[in-house]
C-alpha atoms as a PDB file:
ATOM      1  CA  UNK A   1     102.855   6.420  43.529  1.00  0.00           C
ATOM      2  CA  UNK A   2     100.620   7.506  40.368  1.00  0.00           C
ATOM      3  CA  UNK A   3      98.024   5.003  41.377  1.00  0.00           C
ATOM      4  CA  UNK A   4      98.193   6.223  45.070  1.00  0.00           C
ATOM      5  CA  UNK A   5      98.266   9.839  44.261  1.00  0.00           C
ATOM      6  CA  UNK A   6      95.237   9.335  41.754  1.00  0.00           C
ATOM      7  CA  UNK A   7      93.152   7.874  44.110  1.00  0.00           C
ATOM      8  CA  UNK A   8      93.328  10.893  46.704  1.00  0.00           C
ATOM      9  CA  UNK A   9      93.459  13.395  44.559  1.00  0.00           C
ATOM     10  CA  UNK A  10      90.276  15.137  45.707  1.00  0.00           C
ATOM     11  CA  UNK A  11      90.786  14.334  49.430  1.00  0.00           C
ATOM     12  CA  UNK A  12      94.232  16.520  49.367  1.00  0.00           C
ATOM     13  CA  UNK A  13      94.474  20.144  49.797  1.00  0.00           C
ATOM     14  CA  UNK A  14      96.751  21.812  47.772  1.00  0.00           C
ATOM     15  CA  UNK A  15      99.490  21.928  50.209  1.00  0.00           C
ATOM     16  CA  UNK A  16      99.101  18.596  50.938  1.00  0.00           C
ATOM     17  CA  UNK A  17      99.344  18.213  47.197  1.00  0.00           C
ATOM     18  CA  UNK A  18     102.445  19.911  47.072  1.00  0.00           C
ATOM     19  CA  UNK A  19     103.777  18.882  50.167  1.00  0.00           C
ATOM     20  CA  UNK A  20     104.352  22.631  51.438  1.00  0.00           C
ATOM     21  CA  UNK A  21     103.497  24.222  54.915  1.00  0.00           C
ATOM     22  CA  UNK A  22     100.359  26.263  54.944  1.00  0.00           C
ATOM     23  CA  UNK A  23     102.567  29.554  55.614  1.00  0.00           C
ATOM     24  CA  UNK A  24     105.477  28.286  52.909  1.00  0.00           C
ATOM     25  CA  UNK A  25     106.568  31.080  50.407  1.00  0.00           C
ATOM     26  CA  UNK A  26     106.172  31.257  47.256  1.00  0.00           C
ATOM     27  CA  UNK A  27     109.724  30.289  46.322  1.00  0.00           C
ATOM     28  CA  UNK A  28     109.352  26.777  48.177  1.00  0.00           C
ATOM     29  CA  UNK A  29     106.206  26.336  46.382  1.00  0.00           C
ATOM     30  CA  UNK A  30     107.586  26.955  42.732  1.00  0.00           C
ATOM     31  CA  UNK A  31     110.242  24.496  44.054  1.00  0.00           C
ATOM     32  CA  UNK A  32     107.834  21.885  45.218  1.00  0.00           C
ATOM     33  CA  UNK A  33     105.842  22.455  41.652  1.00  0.00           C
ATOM     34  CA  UNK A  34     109.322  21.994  40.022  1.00  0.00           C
ATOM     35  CA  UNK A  35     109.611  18.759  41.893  1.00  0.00           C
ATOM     36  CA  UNK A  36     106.494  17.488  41.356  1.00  0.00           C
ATOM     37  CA  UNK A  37     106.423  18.231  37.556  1.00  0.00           C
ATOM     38  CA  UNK A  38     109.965  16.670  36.818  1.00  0.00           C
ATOM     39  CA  UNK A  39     107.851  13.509  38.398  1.00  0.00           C
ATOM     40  CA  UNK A  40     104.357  13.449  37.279  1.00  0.00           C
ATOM     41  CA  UNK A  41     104.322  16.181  33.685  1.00  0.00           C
ATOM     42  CA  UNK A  42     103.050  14.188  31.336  1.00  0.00           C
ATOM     43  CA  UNK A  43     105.215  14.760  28.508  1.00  0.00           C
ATOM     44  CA  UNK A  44     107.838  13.136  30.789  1.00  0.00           C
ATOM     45  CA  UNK A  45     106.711   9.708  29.468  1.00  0.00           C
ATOM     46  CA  UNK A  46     106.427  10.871  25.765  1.00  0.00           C
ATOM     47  CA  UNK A  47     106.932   7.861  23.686  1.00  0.00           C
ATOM     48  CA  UNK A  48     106.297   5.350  25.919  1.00  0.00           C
ATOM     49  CA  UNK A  49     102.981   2.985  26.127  1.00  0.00           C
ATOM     50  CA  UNK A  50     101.485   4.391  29.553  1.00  0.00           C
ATOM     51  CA  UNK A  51      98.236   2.983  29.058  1.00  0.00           C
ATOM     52  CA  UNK A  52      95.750   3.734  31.797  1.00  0.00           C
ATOM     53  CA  UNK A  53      98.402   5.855  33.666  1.00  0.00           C
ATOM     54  CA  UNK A  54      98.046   8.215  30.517  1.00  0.00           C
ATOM     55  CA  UNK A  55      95.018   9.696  32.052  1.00  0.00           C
ATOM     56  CA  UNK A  56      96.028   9.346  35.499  1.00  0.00           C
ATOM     57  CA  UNK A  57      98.997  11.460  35.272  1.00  0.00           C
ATOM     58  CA  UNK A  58      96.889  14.074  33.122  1.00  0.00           C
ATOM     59  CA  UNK A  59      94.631  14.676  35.876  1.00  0.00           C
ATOM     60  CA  UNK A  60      97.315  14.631  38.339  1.00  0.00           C
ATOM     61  CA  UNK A  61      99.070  17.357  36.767  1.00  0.00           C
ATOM     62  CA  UNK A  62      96.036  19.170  36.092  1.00  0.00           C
ATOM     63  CA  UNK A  63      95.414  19.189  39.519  1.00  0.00           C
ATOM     64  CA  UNK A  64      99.274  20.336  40.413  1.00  0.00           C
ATOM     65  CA  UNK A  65      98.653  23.457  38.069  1.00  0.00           C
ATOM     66  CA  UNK A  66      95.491  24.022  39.934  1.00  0.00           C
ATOM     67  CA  UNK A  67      97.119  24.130  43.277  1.00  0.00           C
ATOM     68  CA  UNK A  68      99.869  26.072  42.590  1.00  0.00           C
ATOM     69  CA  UNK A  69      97.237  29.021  41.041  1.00  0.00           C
ATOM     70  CA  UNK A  70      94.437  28.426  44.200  1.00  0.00           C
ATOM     71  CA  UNK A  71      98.322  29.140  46.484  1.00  0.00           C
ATOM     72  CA  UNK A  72      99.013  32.125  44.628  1.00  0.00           C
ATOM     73  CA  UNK A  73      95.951  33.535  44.238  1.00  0.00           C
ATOM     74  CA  UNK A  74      94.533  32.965  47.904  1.00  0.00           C
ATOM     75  CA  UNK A  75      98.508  34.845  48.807  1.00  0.00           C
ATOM     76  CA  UNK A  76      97.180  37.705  46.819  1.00  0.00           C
ATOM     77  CA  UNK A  77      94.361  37.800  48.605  1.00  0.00           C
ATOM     78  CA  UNK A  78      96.411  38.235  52.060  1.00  0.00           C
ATOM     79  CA  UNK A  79      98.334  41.030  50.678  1.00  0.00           C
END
């Protein structure tokens, strides 16, 4: 899945990233972060070799941050 998600990282909105509907609220999407971040954080793996997934999960979770804030923020926006 890390090697799947990697790849199409760029190609995925943030909802897709999330897996949230377009018009979801922001509970569902804290959930779907919560989800996500149980999964793919980093400092899940702490200890363990990961070797090129290392960086692969770093930029994944970058990105998971970013979508969550780009959500938010363009929600503000609509307010």
């Amino acid at each position: 899945r890390i090697i799947r998600l990697h790849r199409r990282i760029k190609k995925l909105s943030a909802f897709e990233l999330l897996g949230v509907a377009p018009d979801a609220d922001k509970g569902a999407i804290r959930r779907a972060f919560a989800i996500a971040s149980k999964e793919l954080h980093p400092d899940r793996y702490f200890g363990k070799n990961l070797g090129s997934f290392k960086p692969k999960l770093a930029a994944i979770f970058a990105r998971l941050t970013e979508a969550v804030q780009e959500i938010e923020d363009g929600q503000k926006g609509k307010r």
